[in-house]
N, C-alpha and C. Protein backbone atom coordinates (compact mmCIF):
# COMPACT_ATOMS: atom_id res chain seq x y z
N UNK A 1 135.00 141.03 94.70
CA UNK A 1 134.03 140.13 95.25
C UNK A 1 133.33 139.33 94.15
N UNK A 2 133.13 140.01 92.85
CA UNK A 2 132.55 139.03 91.84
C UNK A 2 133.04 138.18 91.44
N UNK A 3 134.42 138.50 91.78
CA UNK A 3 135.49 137.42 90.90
C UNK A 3 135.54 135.71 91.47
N UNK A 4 134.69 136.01 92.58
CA UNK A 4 134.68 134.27 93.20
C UNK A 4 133.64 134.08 92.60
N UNK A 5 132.42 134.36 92.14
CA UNK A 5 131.27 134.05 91.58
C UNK A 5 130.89 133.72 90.40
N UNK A 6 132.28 132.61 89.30
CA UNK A 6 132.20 133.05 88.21
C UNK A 6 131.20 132.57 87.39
N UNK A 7 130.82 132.81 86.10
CA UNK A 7 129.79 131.96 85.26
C UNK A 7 130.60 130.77 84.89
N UNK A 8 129.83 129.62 84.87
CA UNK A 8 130.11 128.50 84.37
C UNK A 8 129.07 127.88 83.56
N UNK A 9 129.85 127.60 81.88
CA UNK A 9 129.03 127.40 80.72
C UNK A 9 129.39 125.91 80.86
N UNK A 10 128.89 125.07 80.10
CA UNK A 10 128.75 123.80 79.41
C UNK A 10 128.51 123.73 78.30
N UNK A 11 129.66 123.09 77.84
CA UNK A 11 129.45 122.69 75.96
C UNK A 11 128.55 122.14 75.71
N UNK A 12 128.43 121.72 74.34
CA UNK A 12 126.68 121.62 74.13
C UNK A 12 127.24 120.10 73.81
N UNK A 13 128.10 119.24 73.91
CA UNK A 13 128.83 117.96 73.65
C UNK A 13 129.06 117.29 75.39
N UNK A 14 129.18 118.03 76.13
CA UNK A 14 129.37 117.62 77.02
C UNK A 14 127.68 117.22 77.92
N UNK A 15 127.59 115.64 79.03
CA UNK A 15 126.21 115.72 79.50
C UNK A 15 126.05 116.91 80.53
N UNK A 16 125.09 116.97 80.73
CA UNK A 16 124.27 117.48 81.74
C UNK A 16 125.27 117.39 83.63
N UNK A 17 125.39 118.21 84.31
CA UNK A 17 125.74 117.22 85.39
C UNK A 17 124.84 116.86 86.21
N UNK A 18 123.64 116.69 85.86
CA UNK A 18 122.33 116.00 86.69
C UNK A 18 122.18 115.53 85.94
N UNK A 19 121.17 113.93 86.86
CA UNK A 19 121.08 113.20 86.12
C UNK A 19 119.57 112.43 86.98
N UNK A 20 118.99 112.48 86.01
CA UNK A 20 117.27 111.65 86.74
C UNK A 20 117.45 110.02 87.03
N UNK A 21 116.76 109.73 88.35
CA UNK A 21 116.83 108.76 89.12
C UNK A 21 115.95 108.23 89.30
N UNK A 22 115.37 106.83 88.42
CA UNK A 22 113.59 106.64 88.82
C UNK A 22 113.66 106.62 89.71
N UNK A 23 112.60 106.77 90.45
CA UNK A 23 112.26 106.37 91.82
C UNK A 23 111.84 105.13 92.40
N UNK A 24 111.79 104.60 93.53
CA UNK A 24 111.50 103.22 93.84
C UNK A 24 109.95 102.58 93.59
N UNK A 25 109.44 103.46 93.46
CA UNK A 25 107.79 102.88 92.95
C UNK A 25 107.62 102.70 91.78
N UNK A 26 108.80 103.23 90.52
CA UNK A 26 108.17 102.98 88.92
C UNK A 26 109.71 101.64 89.10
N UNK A 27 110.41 101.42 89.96
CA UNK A 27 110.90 100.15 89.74
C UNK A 27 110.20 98.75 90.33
N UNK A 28 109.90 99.18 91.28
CA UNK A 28 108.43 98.37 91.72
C UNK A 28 107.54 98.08 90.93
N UNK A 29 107.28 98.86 90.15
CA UNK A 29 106.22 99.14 89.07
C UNK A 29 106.44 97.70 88.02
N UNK A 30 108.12 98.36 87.65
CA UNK A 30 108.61 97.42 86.36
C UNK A 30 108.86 96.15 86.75
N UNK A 31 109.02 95.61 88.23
CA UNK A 31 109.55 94.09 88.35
C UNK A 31 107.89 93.56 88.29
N UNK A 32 106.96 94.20 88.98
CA UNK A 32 105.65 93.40 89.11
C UNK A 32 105.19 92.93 87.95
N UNK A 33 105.60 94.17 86.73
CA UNK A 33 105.49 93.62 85.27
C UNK A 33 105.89 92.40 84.94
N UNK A 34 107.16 92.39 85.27
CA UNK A 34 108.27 91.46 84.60
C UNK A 34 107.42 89.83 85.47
N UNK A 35 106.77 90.07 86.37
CA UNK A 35 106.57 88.83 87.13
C UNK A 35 105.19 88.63 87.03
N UNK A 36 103.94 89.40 85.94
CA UNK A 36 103.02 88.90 85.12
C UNK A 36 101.90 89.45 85.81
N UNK A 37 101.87 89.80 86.90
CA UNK A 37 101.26 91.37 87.82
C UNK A 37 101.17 92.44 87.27
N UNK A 38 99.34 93.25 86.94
CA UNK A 38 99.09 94.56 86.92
C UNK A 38 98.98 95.23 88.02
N UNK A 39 100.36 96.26 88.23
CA UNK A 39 100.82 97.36 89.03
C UNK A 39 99.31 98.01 89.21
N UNK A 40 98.43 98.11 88.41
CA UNK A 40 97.34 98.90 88.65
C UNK A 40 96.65 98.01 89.25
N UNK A 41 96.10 96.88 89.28
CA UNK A 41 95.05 95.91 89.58
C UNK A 41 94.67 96.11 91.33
N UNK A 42 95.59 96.70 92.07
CA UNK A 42 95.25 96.69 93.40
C UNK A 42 94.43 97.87 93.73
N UNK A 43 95.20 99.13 92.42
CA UNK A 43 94.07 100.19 92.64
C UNK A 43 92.75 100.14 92.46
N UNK A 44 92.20 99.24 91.24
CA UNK A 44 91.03 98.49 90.68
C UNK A 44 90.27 98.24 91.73
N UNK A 45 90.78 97.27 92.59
CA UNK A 45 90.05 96.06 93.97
C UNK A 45 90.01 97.21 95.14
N UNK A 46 90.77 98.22 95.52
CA UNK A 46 90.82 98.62 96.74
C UNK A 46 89.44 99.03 97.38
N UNK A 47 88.65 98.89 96.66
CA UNK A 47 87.13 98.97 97.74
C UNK A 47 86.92 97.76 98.29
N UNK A 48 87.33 96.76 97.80
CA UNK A 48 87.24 95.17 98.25
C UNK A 48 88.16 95.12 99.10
N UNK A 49 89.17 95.53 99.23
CA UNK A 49 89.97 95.62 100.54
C UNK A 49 90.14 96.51 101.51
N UNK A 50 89.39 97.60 101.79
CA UNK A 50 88.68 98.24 102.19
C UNK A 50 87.83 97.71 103.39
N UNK A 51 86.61 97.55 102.30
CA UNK A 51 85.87 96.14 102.88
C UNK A 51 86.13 95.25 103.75
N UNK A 52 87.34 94.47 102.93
CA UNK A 52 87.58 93.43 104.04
C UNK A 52 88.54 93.59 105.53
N UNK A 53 89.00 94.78 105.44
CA UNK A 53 89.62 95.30 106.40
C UNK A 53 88.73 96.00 108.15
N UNK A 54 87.59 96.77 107.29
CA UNK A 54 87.04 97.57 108.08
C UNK A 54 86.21 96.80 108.93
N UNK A 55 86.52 96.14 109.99
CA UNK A 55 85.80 95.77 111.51
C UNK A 55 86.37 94.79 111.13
N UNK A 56 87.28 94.20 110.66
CA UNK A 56 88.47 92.91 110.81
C UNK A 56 89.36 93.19 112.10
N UNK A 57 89.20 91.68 112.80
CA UNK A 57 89.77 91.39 114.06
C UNK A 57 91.09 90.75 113.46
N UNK A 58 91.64 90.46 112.34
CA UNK A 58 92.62 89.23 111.71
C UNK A 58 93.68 90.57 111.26
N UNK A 59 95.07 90.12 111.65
CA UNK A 59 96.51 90.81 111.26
C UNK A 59 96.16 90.85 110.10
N UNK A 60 97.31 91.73 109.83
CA UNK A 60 97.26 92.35 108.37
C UNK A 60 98.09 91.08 107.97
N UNK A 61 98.60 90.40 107.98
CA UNK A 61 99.25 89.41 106.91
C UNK A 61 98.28 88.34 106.76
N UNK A 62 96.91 88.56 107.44
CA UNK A 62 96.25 87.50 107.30
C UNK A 62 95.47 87.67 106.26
N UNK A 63 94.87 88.96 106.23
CA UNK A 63 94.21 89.92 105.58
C UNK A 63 94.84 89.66 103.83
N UNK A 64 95.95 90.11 104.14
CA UNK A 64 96.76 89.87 102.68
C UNK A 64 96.92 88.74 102.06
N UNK A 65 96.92 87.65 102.67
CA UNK A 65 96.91 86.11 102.60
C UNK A 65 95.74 85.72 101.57
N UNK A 66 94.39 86.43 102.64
CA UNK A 66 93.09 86.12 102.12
C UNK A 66 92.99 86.86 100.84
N UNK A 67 93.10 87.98 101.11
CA UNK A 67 92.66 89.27 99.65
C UNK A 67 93.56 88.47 98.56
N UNK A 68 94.59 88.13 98.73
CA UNK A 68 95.25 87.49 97.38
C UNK A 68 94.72 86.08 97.12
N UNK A 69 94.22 85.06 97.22
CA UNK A 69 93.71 84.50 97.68
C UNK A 69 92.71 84.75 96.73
N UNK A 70 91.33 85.65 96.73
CA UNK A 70 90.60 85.99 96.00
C UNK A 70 90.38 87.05 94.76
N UNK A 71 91.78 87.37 95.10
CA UNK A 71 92.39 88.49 94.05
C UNK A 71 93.87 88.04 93.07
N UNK A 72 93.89 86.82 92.64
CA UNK A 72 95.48 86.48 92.06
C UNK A 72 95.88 87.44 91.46
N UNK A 73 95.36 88.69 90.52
CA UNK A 73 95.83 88.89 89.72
C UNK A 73 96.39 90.47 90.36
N UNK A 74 96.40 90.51 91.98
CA UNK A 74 97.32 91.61 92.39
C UNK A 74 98.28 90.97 93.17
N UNK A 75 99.43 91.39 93.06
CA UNK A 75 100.53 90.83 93.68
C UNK A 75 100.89 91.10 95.42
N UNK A 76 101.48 90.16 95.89
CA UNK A 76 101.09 90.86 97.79
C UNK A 76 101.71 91.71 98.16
N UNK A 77 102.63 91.89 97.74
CA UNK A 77 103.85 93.55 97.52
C UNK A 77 102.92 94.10 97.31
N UNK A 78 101.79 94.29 96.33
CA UNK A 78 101.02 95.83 96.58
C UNK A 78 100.25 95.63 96.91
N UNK A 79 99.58 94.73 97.61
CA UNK A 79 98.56 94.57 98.86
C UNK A 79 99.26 94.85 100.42
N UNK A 80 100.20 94.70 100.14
CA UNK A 80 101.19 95.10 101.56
C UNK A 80 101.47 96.57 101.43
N UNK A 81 101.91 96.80 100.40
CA UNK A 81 101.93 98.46 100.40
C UNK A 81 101.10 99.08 100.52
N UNK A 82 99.65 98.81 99.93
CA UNK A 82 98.09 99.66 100.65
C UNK A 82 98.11 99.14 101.51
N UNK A 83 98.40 98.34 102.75
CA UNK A 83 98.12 97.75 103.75
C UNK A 83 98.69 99.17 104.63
N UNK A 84 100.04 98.65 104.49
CA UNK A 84 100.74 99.84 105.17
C UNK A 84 100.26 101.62 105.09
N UNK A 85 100.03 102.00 103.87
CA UNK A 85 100.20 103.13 103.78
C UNK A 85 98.79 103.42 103.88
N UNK A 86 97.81 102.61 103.89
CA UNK A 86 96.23 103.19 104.14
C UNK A 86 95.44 102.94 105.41
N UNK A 87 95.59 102.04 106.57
CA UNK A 87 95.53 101.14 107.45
C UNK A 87 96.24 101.01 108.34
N UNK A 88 95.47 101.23 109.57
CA UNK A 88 96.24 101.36 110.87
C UNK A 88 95.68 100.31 111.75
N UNK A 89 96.09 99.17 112.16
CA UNK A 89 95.55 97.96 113.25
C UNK A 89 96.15 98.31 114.54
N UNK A 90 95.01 98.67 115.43
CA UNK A 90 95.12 99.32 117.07
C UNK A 90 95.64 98.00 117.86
N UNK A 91 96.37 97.76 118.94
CA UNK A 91 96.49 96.49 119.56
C UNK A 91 95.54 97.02 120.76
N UNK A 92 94.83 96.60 121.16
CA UNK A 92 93.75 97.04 122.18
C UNK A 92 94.14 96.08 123.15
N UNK A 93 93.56 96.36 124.56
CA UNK A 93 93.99 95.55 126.17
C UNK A 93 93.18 94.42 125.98
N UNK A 94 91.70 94.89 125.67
CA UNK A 94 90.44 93.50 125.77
C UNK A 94 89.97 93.55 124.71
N UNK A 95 89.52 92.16 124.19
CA UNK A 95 88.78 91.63 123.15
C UNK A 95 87.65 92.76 123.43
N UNK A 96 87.50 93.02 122.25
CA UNK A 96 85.67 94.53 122.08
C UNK A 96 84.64 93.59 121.84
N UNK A 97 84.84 92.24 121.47
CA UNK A 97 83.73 90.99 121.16
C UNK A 97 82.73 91.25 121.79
């Protein structure tokens, strides 16, 4: 029964057979670079968008429109990504006006 279980070594010349895969947020990361956008700058502002979110009647692409708008120096890819991942817009029956 051991004999199906055997040890298997690797030369010290040969790679690894794993192999690390950035992930899609530090490539996100690197194009926002490349396109003159601080990846951090949205974390910076997010009380300001926050703000402008909380008792906003206006879609989120409107929202993002505006916040960039008064924010150039975050890109709308990561104003869309805190949009999404922090923020939930209810579609309600009647205006609450």
């Amino acid at each position: 029964m051991m004999a199906q279980y055997k040890a298997v070594t690797f030369s010290l010349k040969a790679k690894f057979p794993i192999q690390v895969i950035k992930s899609q947020a530090l490539i996100d990361e690197e194009e926002e670079k490349k396109n003159g956008f601080d990846p951090n700058a949205i974390n910076l502002k997010l009380s300001s968008l926050v703000r402008m979110v909380h008792g906003s009647f206006e879609s989120k692409p409107k929202i993002c429109d505006d916040f960039n708008e008064q924010n150039p120096e975050c890109s709308k890819n990561s104003i869309e990504k805190k949009l999404k991942e922090f923020f939930v817009k209810d579609q309600r029956g009647e205006d609450p006006r």
